[in-house]
N, C-alpha and C. Protein backbone atom coordinates (compact mmCIF):
# COMPACT_ATOMS: atom_id res chain seq x y z
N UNK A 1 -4.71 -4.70 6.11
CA UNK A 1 -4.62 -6.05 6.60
C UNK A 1 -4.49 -7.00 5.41
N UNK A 2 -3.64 -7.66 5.48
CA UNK A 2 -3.27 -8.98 4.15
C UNK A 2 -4.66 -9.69 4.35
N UNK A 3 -4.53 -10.47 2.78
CA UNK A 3 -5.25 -11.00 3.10
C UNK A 3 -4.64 -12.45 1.86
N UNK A 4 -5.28 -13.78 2.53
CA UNK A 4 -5.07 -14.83 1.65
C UNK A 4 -4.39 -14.81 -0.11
N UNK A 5 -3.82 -15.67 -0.01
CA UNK A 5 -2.78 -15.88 -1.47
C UNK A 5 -3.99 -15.96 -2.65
N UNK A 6 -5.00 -16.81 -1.90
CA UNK A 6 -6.13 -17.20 -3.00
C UNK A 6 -7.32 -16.09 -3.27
N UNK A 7 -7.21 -15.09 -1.99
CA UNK A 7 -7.95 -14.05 -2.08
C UNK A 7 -7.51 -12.67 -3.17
N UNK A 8 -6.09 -12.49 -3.26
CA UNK A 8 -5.17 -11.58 -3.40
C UNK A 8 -5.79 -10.91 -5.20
N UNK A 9 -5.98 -9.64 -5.46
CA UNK A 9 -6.11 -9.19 -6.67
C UNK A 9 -4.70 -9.69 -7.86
N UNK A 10 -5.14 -10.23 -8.84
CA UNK A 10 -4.12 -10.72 -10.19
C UNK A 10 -3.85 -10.02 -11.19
N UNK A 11 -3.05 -9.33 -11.70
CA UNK A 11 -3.33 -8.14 -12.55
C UNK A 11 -2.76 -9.06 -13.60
N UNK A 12 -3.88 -9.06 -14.79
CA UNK A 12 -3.55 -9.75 -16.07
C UNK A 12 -4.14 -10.82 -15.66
N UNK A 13 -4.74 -11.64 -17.22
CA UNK A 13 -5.37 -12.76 -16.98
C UNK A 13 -4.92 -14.27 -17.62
N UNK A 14 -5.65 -14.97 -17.29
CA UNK A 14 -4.70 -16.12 -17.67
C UNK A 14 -3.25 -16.74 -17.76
N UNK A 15 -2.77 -17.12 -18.93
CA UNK A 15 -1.58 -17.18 -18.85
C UNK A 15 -0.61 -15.77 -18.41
N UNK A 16 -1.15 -14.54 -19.14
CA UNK A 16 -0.65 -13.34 -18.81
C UNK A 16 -0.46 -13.05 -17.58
N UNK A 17 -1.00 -13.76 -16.54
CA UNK A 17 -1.45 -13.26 -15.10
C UNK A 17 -0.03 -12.64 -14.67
N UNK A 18 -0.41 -11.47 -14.07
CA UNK A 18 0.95 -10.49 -13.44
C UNK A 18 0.98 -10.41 -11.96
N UNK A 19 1.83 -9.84 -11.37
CA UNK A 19 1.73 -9.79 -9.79
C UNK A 19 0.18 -9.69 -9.02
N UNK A 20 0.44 -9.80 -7.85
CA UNK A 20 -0.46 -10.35 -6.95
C UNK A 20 -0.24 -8.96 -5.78
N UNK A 21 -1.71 -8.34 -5.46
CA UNK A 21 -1.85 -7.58 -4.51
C UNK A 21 -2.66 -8.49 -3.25
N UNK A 22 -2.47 -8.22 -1.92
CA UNK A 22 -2.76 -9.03 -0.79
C UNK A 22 -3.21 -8.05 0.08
N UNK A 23 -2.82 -6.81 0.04
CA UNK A 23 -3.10 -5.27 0.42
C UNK A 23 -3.61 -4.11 0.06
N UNK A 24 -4.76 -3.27 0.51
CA UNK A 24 -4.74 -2.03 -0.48
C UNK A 24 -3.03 -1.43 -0.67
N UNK A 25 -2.69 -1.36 -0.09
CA UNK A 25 -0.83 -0.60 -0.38
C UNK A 25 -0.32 -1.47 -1.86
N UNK A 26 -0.40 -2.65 -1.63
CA UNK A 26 0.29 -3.52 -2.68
C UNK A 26 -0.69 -3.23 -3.97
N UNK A 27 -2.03 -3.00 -3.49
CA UNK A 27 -2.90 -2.70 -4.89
C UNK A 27 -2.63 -1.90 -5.76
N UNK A 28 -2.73 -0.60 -4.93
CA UNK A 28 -2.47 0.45 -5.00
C UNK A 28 -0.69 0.73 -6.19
N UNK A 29 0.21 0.27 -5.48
CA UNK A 29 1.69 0.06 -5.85
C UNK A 29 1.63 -0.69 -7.54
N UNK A 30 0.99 -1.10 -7.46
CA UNK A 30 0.88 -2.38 -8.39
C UNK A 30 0.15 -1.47 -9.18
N UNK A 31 -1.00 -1.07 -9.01
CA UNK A 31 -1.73 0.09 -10.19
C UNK A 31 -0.81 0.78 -10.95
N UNK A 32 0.10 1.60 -10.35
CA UNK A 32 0.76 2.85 -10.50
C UNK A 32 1.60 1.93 -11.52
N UNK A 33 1.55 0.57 -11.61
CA UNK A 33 2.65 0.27 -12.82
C UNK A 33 2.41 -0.97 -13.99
N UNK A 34 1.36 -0.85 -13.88
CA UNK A 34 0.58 -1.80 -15.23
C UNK A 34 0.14 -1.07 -16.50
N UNK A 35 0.49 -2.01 -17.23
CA UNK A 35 0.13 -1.20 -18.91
C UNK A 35 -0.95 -0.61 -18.67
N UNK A 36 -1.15 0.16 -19.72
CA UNK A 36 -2.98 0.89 -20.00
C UNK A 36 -3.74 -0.21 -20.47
N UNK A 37 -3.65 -1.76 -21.27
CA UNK A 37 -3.85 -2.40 -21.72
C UNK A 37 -4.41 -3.33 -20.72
N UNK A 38 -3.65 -3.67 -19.66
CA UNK A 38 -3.64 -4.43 -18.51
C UNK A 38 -5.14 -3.67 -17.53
N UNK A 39 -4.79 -2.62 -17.09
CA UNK A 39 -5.73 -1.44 -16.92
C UNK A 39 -6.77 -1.40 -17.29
N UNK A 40 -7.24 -1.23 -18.80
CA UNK A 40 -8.56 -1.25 -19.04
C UNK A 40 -8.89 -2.25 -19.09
N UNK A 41 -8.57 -3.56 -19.46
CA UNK A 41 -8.97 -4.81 -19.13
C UNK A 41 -10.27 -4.68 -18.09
N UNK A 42 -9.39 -4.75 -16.39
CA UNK A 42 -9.82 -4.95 -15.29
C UNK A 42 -10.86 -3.97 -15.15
N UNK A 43 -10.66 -2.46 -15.94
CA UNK A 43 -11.42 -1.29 -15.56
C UNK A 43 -13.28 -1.65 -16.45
N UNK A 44 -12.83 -2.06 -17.61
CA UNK A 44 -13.88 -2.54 -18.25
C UNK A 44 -14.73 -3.86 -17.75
N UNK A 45 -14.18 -4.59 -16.62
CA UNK A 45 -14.99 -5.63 -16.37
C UNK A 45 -15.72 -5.17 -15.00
N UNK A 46 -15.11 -4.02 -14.14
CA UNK A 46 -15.15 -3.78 -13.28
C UNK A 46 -14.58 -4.47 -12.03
N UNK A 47 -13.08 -4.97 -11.97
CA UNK A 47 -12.43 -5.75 -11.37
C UNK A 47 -12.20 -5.43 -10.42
N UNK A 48 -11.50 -4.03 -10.19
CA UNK A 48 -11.29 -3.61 -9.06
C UNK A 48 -12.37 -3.17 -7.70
N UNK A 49 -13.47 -3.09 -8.30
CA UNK A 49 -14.59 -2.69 -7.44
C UNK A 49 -15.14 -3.89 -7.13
N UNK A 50 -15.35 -4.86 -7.91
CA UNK A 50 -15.75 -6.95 -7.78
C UNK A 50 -14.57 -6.52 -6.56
N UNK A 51 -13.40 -6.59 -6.72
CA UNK A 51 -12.67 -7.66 -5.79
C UNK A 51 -12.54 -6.65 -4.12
N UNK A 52 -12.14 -5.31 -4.78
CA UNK A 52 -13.07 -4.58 -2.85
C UNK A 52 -14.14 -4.78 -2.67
N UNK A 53 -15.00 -4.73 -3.19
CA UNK A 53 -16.49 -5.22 -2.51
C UNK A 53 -16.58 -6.83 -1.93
N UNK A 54 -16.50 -7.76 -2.96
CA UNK A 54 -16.30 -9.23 -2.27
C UNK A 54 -15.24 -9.87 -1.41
N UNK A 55 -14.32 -9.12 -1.20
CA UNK A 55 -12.99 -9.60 -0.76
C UNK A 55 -12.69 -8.91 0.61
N UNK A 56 -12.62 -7.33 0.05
CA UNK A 56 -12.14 -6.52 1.22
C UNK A 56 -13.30 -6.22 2.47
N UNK A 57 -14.73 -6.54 1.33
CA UNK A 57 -15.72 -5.92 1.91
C UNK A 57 -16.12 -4.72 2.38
N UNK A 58 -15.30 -3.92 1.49
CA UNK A 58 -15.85 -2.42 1.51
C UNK A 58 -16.90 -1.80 0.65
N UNK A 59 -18.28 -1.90 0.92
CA UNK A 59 -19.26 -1.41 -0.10
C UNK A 59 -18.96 -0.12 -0.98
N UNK A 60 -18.65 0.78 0.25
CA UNK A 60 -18.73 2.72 0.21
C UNK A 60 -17.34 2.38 -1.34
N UNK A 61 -16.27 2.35 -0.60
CA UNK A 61 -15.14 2.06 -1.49
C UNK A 61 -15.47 1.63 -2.61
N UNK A 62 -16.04 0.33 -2.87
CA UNK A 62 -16.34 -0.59 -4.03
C UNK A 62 -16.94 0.49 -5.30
N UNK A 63 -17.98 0.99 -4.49
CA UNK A 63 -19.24 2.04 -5.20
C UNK A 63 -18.31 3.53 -5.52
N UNK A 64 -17.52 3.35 -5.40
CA UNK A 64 -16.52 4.66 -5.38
C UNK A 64 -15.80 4.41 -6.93
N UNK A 65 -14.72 3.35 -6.48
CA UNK A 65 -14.33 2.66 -7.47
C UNK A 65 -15.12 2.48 -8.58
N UNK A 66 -16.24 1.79 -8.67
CA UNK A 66 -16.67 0.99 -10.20
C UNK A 66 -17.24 2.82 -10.82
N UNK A 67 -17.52 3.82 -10.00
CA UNK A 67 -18.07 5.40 -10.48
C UNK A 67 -16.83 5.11 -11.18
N UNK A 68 -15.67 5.45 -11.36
CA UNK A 68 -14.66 5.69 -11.72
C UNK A 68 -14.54 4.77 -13.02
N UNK A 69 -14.90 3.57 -12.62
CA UNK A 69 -14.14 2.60 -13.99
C UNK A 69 -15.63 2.70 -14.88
N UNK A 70 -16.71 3.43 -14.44
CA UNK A 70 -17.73 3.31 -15.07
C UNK A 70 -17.19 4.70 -16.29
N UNK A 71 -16.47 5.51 -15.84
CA UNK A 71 -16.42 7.00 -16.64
C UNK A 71 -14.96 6.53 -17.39
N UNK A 72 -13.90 5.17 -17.66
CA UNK A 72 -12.99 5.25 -18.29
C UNK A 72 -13.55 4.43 -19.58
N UNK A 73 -14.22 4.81 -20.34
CA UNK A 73 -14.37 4.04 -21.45
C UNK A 73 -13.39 3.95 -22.61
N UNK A 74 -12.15 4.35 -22.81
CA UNK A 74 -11.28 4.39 -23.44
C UNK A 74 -9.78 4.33 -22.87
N UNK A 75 -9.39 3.79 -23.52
CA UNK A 75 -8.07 3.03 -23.25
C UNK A 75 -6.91 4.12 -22.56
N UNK A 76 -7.27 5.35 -23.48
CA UNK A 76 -5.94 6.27 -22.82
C UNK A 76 -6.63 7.13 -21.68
N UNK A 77 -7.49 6.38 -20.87
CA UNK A 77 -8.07 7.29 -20.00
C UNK A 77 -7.57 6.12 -18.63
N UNK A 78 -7.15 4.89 -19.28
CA UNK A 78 -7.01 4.13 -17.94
C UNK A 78 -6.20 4.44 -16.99
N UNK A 79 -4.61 5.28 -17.50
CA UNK A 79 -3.48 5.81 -17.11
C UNK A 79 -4.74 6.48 -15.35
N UNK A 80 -5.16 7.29 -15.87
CA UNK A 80 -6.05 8.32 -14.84
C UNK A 80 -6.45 7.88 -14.83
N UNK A 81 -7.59 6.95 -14.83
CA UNK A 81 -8.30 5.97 -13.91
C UNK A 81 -7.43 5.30 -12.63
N UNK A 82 -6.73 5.07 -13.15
CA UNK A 82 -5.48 4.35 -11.87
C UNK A 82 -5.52 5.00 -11.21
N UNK A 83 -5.02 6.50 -11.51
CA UNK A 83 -4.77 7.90 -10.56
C UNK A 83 -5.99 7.78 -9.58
N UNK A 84 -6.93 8.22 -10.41
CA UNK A 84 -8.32 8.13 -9.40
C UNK A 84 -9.05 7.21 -8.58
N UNK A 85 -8.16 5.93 -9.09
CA UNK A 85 -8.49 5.05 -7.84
C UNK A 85 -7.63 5.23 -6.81
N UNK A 86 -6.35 5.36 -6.57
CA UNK A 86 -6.16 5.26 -5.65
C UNK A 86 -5.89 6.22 -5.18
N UNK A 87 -6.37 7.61 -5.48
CA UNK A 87 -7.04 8.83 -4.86
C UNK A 87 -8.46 8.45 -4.30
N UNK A 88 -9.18 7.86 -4.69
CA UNK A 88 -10.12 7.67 -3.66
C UNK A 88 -10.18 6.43 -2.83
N UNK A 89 -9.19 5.58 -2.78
CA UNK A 89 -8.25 4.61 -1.52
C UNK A 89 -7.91 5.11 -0.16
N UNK A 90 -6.84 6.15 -0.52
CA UNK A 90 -6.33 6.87 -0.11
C UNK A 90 -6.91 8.26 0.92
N UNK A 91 -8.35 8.97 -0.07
CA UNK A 91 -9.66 9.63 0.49
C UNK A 91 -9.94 8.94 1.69
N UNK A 92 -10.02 7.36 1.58
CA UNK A 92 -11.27 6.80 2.38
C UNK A 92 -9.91 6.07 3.23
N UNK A 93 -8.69 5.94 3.47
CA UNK A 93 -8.33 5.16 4.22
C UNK A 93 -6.72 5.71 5.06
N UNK A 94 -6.51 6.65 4.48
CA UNK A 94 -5.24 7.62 4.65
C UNK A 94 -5.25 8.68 5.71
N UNK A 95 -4.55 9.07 6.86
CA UNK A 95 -5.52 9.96 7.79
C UNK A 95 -5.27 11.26 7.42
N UNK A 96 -5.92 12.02 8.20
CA UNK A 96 -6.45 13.56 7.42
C UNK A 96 -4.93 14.20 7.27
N UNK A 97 -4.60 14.94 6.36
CA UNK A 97 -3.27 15.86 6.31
C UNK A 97 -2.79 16.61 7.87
N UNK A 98 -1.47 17.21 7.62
CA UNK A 98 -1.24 17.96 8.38
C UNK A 98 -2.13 19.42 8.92
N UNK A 99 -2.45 20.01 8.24
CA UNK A 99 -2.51 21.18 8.08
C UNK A 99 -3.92 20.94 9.16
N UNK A 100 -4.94 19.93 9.01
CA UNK A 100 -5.96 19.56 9.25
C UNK A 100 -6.09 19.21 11.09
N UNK A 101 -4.62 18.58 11.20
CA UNK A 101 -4.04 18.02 12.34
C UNK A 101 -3.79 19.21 13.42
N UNK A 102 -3.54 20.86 12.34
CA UNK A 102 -2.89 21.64 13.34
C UNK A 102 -3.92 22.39 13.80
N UNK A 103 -5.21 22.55 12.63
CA UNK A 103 -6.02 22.95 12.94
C UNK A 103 -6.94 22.74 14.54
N UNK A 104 -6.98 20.86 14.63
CA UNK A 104 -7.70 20.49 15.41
C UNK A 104 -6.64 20.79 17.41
N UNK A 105 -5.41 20.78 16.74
CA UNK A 105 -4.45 20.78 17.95
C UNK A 105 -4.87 22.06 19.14
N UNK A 106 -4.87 23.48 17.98
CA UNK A 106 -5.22 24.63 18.27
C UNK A 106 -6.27 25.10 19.15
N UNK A 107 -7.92 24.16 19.18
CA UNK A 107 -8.80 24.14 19.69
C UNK A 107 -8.99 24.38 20.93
């Protein structure tokens, strides 16, 4: 679900400020293509878990997230930090695979 222009995650700060997510999808999209620089920024302040927790209002998620940006303490780890966030986005909001689907069909 979108949400507000003024609500929306900013990747980069200040003058730098870079695109605007309004969606986990757009978050998500937008991760997969920001510097490592840009990246640890947000990962080191804990940005991404601030703005799902206050914004999206997902606690479980939030607490998922900041585990993650809590274990990237170095710069060339942000690349995979990205990865692992939105592997666990995706965990918590994506529906179960196929294979899972054929299982339950079978019953």
């Amino acid at each position: 679900m979108p949400i507000s222009e003024a609500q929306a995650f900013v990747f980069g700060e200040g003058a730098r400020a870079r695109p605007r997510a309004r969606t986990l999808k757009e978050f998500m999209s937008l991760l997969d293509t920001q510097p490592p620089t840009v990246l640890q920024g947000h990962l080191h302040r804990h940005d991404f878990s601030r703005w799902i927790e206050h914004v999206l209002r997902d606690g479980t998620l939030a607490a998922r997230v900041r585990d993650t940006e809590a274990r990237s303490e170095k710069e060339d780890a942000a690349r995979d930090a990205a990865a692992a966030i939105s592997q666990v986005i995706r965990a918590r909001y994506e529906p179960p695979t196929e294979p899972f689907a054929r299982a339950q069909s079978s019953d």
